[in-house]
PDB file of N, CA and C in Angstrom:
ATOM      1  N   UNK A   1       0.837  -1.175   0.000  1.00  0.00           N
ATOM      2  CA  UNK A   1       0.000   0.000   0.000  1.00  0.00           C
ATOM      3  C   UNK A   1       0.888   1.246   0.000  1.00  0.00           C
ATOM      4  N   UNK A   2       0.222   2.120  -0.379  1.00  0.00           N
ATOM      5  CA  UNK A   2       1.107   3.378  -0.953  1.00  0.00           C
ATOM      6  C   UNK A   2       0.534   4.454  -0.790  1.00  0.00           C
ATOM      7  N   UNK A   3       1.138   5.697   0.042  1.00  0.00           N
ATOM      8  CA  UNK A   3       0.323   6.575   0.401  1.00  0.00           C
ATOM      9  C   UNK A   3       0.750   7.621  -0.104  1.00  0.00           C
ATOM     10  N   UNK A   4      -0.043   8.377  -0.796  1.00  0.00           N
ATOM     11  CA  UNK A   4       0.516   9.578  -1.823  1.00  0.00           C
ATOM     12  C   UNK A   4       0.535  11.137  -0.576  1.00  0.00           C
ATOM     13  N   UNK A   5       1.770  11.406   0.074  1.00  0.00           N
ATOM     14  CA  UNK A   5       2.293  12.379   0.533  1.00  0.00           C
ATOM     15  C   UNK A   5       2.471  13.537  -0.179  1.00  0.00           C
ATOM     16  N   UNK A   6       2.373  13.634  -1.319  1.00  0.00           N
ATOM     17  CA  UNK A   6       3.072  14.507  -2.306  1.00  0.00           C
ATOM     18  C   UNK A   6       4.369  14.514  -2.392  1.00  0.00           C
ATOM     19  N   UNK A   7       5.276  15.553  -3.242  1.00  0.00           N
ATOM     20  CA  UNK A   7       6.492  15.764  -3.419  1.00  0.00           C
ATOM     21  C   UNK A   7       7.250  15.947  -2.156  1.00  0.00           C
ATOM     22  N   UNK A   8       7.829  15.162  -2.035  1.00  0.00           N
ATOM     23  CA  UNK A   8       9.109  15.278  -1.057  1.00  0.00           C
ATOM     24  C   UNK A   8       9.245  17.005  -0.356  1.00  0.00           C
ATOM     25  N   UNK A   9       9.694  16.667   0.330  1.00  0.00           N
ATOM     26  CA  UNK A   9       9.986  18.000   1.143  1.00  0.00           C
ATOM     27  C   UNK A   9      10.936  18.351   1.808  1.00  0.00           C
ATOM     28  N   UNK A  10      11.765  19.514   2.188  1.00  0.00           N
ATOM     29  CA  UNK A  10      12.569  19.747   2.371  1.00  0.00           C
ATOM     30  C   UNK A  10      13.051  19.537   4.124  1.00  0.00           C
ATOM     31  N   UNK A  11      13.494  19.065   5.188  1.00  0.00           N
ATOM     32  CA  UNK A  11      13.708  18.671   6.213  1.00  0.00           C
ATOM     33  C   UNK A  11      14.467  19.997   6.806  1.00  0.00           C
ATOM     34  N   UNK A  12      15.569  20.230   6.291  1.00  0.00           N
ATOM     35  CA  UNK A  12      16.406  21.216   6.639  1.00  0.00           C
ATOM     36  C   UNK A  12      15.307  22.677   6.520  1.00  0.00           C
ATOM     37  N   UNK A  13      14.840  22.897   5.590  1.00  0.00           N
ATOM     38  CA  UNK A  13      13.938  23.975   5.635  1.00  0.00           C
ATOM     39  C   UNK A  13      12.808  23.963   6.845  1.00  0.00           C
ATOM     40  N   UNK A  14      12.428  22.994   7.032  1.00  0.00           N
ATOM     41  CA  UNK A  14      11.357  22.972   8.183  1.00  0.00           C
ATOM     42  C   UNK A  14      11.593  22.652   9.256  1.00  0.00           C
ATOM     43  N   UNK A  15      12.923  22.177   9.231  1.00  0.00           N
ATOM     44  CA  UNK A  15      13.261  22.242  10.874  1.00  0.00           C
ATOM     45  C   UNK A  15      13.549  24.052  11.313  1.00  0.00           C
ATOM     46  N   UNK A  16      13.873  24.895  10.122  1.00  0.00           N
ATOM     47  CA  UNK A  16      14.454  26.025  10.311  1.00  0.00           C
ATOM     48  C   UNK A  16      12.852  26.756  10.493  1.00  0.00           C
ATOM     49  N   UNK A  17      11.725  26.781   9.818  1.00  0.00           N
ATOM     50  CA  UNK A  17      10.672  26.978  10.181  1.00  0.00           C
ATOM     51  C   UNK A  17      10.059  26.617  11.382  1.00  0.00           C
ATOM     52  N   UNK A  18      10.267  25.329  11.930  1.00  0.00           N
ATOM     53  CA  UNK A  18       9.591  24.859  12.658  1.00  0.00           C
ATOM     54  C   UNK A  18      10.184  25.665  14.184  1.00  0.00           C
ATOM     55  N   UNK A  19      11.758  25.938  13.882  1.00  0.00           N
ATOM     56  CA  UNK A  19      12.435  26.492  15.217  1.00  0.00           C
ATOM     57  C   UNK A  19      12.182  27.839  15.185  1.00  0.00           C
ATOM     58  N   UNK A  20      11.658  28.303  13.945  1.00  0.00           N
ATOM     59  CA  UNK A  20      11.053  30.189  13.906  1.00  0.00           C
ATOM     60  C   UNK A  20       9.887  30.524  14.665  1.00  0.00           C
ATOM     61  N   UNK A  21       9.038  29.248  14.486  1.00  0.00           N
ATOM     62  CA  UNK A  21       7.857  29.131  15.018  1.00  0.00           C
ATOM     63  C   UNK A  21       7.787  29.083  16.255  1.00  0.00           C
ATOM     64  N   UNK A  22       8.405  27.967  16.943  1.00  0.00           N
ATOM     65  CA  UNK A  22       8.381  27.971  17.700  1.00  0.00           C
ATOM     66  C   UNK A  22       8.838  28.541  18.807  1.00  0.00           C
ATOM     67  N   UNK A  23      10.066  29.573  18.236  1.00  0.00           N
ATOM     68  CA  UNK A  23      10.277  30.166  18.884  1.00  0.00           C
ATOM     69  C   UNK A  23       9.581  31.814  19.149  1.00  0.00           C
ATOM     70  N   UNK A  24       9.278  31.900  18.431  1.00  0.00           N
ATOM     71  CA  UNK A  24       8.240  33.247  18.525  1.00  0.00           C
ATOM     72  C   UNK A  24       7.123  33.111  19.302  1.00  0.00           C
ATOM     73  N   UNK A  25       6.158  31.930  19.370  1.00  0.00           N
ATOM     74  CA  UNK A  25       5.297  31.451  20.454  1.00  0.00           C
ATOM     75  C   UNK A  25       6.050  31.476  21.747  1.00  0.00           C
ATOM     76  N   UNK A  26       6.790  30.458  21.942  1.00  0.00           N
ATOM     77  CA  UNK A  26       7.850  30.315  23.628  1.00  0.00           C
ATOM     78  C   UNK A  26       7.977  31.715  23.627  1.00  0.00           C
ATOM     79  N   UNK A  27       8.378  32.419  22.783  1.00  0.00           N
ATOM     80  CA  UNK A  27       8.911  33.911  23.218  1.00  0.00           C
ATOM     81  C   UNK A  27       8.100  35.134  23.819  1.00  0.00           C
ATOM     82  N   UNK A  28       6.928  34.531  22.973  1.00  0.00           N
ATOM     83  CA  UNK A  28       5.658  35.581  23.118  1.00  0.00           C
ATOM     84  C   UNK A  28       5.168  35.058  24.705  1.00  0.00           C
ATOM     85  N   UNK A  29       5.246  34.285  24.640  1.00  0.00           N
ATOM     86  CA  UNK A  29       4.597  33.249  25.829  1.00  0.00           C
ATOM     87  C   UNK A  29       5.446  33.365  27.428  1.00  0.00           C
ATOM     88  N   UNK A  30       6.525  33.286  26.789  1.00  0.00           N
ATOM     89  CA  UNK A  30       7.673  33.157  28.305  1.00  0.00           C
ATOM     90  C   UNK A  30       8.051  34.868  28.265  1.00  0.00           C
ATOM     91  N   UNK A  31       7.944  36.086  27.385  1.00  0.00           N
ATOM     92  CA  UNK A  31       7.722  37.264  28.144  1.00  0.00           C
ATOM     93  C   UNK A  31       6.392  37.687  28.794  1.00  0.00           C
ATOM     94  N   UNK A  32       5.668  37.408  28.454  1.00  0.00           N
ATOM     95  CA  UNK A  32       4.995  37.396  29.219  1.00  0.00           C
ATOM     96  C   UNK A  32       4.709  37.153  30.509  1.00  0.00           C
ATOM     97  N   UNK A  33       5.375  35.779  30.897  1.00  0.00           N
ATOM     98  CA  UNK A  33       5.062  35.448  32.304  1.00  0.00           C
ATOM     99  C   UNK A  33       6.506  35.825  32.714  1.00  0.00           C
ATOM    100  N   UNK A  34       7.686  36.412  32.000  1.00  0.00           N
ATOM    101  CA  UNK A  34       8.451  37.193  32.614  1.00  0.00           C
ATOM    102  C   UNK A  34       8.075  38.412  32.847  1.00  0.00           C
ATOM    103  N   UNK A  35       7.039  39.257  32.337  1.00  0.00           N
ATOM    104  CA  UNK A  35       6.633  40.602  32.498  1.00  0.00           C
ATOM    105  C   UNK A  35       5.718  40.659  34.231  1.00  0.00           C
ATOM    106  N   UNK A  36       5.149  39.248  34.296  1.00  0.00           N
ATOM    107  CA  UNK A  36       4.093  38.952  35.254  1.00  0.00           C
ATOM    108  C   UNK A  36       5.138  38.464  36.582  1.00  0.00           C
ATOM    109  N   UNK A  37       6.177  38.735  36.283  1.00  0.00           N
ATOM    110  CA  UNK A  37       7.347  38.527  37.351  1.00  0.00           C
ATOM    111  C   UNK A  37       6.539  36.633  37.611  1.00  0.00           C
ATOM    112  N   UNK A  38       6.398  35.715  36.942  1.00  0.00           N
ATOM    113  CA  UNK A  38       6.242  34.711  37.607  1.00  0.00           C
ATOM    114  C   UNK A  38       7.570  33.604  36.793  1.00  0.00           C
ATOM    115  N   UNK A  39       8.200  34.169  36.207  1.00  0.00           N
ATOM    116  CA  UNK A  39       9.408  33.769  35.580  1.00  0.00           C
ATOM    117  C   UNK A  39      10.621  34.667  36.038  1.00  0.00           C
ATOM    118  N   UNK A  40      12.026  34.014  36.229  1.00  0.00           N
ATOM    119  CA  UNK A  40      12.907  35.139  36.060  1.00  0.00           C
ATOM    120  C   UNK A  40      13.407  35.244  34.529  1.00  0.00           C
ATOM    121  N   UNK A  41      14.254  36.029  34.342  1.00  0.00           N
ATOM    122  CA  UNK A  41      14.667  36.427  32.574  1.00  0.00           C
ATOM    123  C   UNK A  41      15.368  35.373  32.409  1.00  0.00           C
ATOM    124  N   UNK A  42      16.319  34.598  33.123  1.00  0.00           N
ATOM    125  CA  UNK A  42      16.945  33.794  32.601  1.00  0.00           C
ATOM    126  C   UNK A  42      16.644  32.574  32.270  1.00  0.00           C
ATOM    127  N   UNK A  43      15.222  32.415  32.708  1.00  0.00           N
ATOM    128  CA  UNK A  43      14.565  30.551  33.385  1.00  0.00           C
ATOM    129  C   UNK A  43      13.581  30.727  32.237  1.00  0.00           C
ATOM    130  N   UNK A  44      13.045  32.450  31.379  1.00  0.00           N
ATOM    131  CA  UNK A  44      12.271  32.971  30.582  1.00  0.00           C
ATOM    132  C   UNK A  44      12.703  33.001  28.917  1.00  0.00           C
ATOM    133  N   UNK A  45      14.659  33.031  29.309  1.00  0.00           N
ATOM    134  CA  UNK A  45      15.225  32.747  27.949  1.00  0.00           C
ATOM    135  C   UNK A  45      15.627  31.324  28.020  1.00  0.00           C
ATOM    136  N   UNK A  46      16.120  30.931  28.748  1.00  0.00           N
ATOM    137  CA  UNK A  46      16.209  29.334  28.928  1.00  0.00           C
ATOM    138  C   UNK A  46      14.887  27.882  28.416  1.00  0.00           C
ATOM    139  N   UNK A  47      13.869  28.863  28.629  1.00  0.00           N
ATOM    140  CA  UNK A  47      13.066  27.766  28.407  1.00  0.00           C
ATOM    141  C   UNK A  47      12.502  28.374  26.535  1.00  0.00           C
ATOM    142  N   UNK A  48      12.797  29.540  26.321  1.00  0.00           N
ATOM    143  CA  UNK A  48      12.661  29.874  25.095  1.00  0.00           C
ATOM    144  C   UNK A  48      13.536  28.927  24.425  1.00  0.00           C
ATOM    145  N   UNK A  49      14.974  28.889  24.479  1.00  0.00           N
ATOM    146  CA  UNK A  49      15.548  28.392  23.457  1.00  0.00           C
ATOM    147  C   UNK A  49      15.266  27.289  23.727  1.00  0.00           C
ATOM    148  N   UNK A  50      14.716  26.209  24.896  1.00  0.00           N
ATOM    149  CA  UNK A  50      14.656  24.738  24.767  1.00  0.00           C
ATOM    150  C   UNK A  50      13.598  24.826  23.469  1.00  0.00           C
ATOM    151  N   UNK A  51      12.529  25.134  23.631  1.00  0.00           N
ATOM    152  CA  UNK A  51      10.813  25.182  23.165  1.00  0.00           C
ATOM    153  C   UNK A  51      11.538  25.485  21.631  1.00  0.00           C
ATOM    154  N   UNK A  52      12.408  26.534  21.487  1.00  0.00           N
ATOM    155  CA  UNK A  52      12.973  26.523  19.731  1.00  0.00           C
ATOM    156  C   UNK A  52      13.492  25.799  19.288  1.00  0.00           C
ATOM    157  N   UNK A  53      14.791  24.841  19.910  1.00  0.00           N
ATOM    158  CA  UNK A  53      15.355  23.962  19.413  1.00  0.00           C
ATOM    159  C   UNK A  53      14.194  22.620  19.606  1.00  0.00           C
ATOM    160  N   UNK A  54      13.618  21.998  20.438  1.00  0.00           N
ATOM    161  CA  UNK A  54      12.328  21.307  20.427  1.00  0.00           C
ATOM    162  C   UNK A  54      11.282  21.500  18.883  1.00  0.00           C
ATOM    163  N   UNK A  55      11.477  22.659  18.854  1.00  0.00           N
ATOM    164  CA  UNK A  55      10.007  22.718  17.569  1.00  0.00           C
ATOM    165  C   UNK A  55      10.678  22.565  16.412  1.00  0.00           C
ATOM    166  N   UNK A  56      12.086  22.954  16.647  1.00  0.00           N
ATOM    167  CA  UNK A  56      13.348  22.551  14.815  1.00  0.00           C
ATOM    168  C   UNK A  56      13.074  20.983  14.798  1.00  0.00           C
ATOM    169  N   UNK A  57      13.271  20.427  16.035  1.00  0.00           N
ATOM    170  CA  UNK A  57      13.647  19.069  15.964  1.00  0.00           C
ATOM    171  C   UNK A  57      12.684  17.995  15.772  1.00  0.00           C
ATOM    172  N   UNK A  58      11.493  18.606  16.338  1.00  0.00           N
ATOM    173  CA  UNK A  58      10.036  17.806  15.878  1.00  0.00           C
ATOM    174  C   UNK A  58       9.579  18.158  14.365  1.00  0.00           C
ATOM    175  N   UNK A  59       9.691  19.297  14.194  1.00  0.00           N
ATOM    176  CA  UNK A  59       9.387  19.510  12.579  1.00  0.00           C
ATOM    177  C   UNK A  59       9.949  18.447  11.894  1.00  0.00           C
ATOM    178  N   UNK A  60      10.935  18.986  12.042  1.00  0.00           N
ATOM    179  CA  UNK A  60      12.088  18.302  11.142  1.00  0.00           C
ATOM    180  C   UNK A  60      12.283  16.672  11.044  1.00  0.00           C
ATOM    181  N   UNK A  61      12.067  16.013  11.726  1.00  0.00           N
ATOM    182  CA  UNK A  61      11.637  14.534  12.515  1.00  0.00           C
ATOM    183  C   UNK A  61       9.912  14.035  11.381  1.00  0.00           C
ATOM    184  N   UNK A  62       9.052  14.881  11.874  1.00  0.00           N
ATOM    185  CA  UNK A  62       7.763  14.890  11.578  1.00  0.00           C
ATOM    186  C   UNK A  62       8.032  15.150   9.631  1.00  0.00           C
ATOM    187  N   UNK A  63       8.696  15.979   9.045  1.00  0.00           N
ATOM    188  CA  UNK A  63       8.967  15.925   7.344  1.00  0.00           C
ATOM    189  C   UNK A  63       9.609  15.004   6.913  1.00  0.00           C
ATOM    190  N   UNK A  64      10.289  14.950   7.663  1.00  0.00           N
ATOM    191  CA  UNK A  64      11.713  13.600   7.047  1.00  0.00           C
ATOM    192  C   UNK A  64      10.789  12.292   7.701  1.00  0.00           C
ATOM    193  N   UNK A  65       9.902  11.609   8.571  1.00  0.00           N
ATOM    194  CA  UNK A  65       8.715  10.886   8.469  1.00  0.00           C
ATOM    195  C   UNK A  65       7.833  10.542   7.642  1.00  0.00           C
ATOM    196  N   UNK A  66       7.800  11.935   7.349  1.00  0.00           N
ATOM    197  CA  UNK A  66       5.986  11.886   5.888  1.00  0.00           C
ATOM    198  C   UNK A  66       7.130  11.940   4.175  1.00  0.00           C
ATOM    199  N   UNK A  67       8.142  11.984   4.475  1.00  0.00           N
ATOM    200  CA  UNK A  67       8.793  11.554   3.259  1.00  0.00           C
ATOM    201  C   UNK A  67       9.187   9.847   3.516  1.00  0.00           C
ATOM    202  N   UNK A  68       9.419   9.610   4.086  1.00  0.00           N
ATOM    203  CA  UNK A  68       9.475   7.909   3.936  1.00  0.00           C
ATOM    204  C   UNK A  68       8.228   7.196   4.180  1.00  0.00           C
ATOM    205  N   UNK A  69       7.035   7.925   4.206  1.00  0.00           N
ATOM    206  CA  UNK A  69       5.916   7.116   4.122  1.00  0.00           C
ATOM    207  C   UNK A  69       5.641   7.618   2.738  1.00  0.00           C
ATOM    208  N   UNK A  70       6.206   8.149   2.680  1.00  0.00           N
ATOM    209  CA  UNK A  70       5.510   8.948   0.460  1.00  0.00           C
ATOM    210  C   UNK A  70       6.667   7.477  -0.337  1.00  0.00           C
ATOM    211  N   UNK A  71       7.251   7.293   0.510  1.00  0.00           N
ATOM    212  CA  UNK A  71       8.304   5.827  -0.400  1.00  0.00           C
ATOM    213  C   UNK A  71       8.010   4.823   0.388  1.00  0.00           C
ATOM    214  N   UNK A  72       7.460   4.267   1.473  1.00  0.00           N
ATOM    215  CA  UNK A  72       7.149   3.377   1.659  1.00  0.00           C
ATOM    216  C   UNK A  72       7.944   2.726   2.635  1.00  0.00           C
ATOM    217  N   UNK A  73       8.260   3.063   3.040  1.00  0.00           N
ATOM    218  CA  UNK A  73       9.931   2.809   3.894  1.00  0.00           C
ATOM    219  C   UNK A  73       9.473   3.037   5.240  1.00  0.00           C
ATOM    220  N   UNK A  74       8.837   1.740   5.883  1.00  0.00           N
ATOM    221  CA  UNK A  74       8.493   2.106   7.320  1.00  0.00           C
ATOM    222  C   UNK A  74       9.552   2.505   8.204  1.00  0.00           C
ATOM    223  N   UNK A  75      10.835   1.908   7.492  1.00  0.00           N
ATOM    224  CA  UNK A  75      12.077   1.771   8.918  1.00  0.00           C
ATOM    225  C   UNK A  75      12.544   3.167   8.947  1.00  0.00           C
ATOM    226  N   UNK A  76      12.410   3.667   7.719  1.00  0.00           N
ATOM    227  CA  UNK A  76      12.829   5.080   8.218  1.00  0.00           C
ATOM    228  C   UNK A  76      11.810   5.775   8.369  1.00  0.00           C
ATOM    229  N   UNK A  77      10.705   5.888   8.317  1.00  0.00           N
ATOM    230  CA  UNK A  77       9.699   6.385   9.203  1.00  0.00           C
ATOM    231  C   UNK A  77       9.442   6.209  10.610  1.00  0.00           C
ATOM    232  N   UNK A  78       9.887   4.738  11.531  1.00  0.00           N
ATOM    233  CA  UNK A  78      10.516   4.884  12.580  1.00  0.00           C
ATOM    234  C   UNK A  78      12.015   5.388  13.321  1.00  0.00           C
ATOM    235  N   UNK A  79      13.181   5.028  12.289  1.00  0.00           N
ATOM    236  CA  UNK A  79      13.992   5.630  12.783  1.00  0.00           C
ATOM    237  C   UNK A  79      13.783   7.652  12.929  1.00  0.00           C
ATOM    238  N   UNK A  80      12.985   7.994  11.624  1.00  0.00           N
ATOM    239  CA  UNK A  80      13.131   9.657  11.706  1.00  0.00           C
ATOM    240  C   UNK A  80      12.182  10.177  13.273  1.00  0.00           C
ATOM    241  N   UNK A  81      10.928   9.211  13.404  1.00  0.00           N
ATOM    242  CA  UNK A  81      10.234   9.391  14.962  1.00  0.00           C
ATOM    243  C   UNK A  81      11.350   9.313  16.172  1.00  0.00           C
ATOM    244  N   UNK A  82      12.177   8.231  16.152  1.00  0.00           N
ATOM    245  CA  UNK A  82      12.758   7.858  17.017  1.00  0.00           C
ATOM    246  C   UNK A  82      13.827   8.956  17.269  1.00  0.00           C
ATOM    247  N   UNK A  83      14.408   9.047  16.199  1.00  0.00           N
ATOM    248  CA  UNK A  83      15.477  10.619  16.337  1.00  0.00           C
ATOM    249  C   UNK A  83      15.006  12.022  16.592  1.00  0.00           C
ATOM    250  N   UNK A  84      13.204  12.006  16.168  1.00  0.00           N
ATOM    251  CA  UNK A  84      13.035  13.219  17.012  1.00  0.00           C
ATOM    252  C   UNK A  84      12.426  13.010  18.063  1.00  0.00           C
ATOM    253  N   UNK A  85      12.819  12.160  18.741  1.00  0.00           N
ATOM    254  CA  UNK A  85      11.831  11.778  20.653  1.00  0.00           C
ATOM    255  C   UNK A  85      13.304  11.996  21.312  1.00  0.00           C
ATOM    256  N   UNK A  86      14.281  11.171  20.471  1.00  0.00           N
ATOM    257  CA  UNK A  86      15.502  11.440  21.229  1.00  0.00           C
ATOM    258  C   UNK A  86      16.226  12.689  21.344  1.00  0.00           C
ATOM    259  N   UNK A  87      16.040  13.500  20.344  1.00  0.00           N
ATOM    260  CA  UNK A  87      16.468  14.834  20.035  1.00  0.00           C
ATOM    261  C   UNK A  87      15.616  15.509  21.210  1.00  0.00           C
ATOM    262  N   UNK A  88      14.178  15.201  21.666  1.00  0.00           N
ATOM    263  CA  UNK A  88      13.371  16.494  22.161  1.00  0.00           C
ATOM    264  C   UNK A  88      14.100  15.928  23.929  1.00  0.00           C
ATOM    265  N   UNK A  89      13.970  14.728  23.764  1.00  0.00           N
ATOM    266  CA  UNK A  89      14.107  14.485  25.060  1.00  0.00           C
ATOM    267  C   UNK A  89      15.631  14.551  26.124  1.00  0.00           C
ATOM    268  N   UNK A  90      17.010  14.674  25.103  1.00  0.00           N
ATOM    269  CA  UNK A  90      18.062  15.187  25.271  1.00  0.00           C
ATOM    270  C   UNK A  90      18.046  16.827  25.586  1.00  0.00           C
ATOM    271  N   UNK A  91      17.463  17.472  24.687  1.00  0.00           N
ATOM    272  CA  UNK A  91      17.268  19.281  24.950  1.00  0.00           C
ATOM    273  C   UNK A  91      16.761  19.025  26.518  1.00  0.00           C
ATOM    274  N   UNK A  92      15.849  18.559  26.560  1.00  0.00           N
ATOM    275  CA  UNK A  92      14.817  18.493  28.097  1.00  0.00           C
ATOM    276  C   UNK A  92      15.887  18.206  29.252  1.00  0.00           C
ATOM    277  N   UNK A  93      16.456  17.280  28.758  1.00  0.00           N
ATOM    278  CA  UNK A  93      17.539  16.712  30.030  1.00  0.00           C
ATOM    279  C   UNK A  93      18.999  17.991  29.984  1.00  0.00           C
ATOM    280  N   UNK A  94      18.963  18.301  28.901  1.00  0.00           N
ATOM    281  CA  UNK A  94      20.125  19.639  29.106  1.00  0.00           C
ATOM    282  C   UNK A  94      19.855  20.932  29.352  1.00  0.00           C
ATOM    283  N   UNK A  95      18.174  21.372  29.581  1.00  0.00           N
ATOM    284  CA  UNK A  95      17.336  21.933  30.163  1.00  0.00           C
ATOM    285  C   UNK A  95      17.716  22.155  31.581  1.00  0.00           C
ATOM    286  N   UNK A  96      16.956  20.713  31.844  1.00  0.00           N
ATOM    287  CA  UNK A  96      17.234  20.626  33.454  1.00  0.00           C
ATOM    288  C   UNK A  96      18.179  20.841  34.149  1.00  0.00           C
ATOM    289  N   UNK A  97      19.138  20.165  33.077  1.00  0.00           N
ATOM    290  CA  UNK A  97      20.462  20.200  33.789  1.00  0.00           C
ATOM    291  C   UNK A  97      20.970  21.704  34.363  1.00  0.00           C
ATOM    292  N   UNK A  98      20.880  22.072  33.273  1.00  0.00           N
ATOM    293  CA  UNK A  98      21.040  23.854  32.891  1.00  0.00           C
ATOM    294  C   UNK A  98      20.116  24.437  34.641  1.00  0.00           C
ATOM    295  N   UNK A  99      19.077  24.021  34.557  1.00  0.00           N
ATOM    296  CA  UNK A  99      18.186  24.871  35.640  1.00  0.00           C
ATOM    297  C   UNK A  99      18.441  24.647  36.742  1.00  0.00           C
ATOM    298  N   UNK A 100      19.051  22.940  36.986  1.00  0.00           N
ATOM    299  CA  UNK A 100      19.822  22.373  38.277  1.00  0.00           C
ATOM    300  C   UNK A 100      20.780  22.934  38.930  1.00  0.00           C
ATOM    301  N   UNK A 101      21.647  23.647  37.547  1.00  0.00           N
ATOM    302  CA  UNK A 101      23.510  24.682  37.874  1.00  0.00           C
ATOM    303  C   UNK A 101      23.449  25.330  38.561  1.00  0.00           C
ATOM    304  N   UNK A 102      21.851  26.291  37.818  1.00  0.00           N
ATOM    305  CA  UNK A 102      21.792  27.564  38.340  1.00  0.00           C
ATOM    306  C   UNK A 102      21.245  27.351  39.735  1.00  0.00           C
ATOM    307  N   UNK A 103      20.266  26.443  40.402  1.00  0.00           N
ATOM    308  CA  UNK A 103      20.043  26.367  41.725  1.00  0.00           C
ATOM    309  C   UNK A 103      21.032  26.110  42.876  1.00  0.00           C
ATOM    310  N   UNK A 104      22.501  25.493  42.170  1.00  0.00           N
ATOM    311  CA  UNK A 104      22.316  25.269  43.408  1.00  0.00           C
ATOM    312  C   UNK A 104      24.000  25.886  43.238  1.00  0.00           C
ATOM    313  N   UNK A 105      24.168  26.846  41.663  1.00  0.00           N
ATOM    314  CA  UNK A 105      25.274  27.960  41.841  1.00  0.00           C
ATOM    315  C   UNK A 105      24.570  28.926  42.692  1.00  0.00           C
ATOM    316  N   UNK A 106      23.138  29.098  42.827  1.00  0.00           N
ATOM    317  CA  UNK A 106      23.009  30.443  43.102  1.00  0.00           C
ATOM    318  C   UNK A 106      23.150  30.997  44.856  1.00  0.00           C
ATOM    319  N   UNK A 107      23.757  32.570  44.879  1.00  0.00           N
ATOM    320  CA  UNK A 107      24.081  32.745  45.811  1.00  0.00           C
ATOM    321  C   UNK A 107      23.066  32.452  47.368  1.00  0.00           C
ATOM    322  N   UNK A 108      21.962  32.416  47.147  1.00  0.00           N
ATOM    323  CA  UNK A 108      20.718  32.084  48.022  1.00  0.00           C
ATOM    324  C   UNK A 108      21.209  30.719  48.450  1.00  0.00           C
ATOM    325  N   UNK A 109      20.921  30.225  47.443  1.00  0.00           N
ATOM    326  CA  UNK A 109      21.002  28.369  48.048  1.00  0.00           C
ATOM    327  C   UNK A 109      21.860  28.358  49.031  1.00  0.00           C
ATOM    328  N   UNK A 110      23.653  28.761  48.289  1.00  0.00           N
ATOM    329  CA  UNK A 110      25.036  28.527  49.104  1.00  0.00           C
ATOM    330  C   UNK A 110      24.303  29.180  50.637  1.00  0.00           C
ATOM    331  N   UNK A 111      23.508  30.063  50.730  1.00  0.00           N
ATOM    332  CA  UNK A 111      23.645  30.612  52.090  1.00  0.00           C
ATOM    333  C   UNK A 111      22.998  30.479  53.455  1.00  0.00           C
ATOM    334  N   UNK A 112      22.276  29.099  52.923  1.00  0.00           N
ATOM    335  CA  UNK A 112      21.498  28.735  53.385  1.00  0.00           C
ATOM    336  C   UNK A 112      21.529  27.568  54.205  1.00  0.00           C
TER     337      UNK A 112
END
């Protein structure tokens, strides 16, 4: 069976879309609740760039997917899923990590 996707599509282009996108939402979104003081600026740009590199990497995952189902090629329609779960879920863990530094660099914690 054969599922007509249309013409192939470009991966590299829509991961670069997908990280424009997404980052203008996170951005719009996380000043905001930095304006509402319920974010600080840094935890406000921090989670911006996760949410941008996240939306490059699912795009991009999600095109390069619907092109190997336009050929028929389940395995790389699982491997391209699988590389973007692992891609989103590495950012997440270097996220944390990132948010972990800052707790317990920060001068409050030490003084406590």
């Amino acid at each position: 069976m054969t599922i007509d996707t249309g013409e192939e599509r470009s991966v590299t282009g829509h991961a670069l879309s997908g990280a424009l996108t997404s980052g203008m939402i996170s951005g719009t979104l996380n000043y905001n609740r930095y304006r509402q003081d319920k974010i600080s600026k840094e935890k406000a740009l921090k989670n911006t760039l996760k949410l941008t590199l996240q939306g490059g990497i699912v795009t991009a995952s999600a095109i390069a997917a619907s092109n190997y189902v336009g050929r028929s090629n389940f395995l790389g329609v699982l491997t391209a899923v699988s590389l973007g779960v692992a891609g989103i879920y590495g950012v997440e863990k270097l996220y944390e990590k990132s948010l972990n530094e800052d707790e317990t660099s920060s001068p409050q914690l030490k003084g406590e």
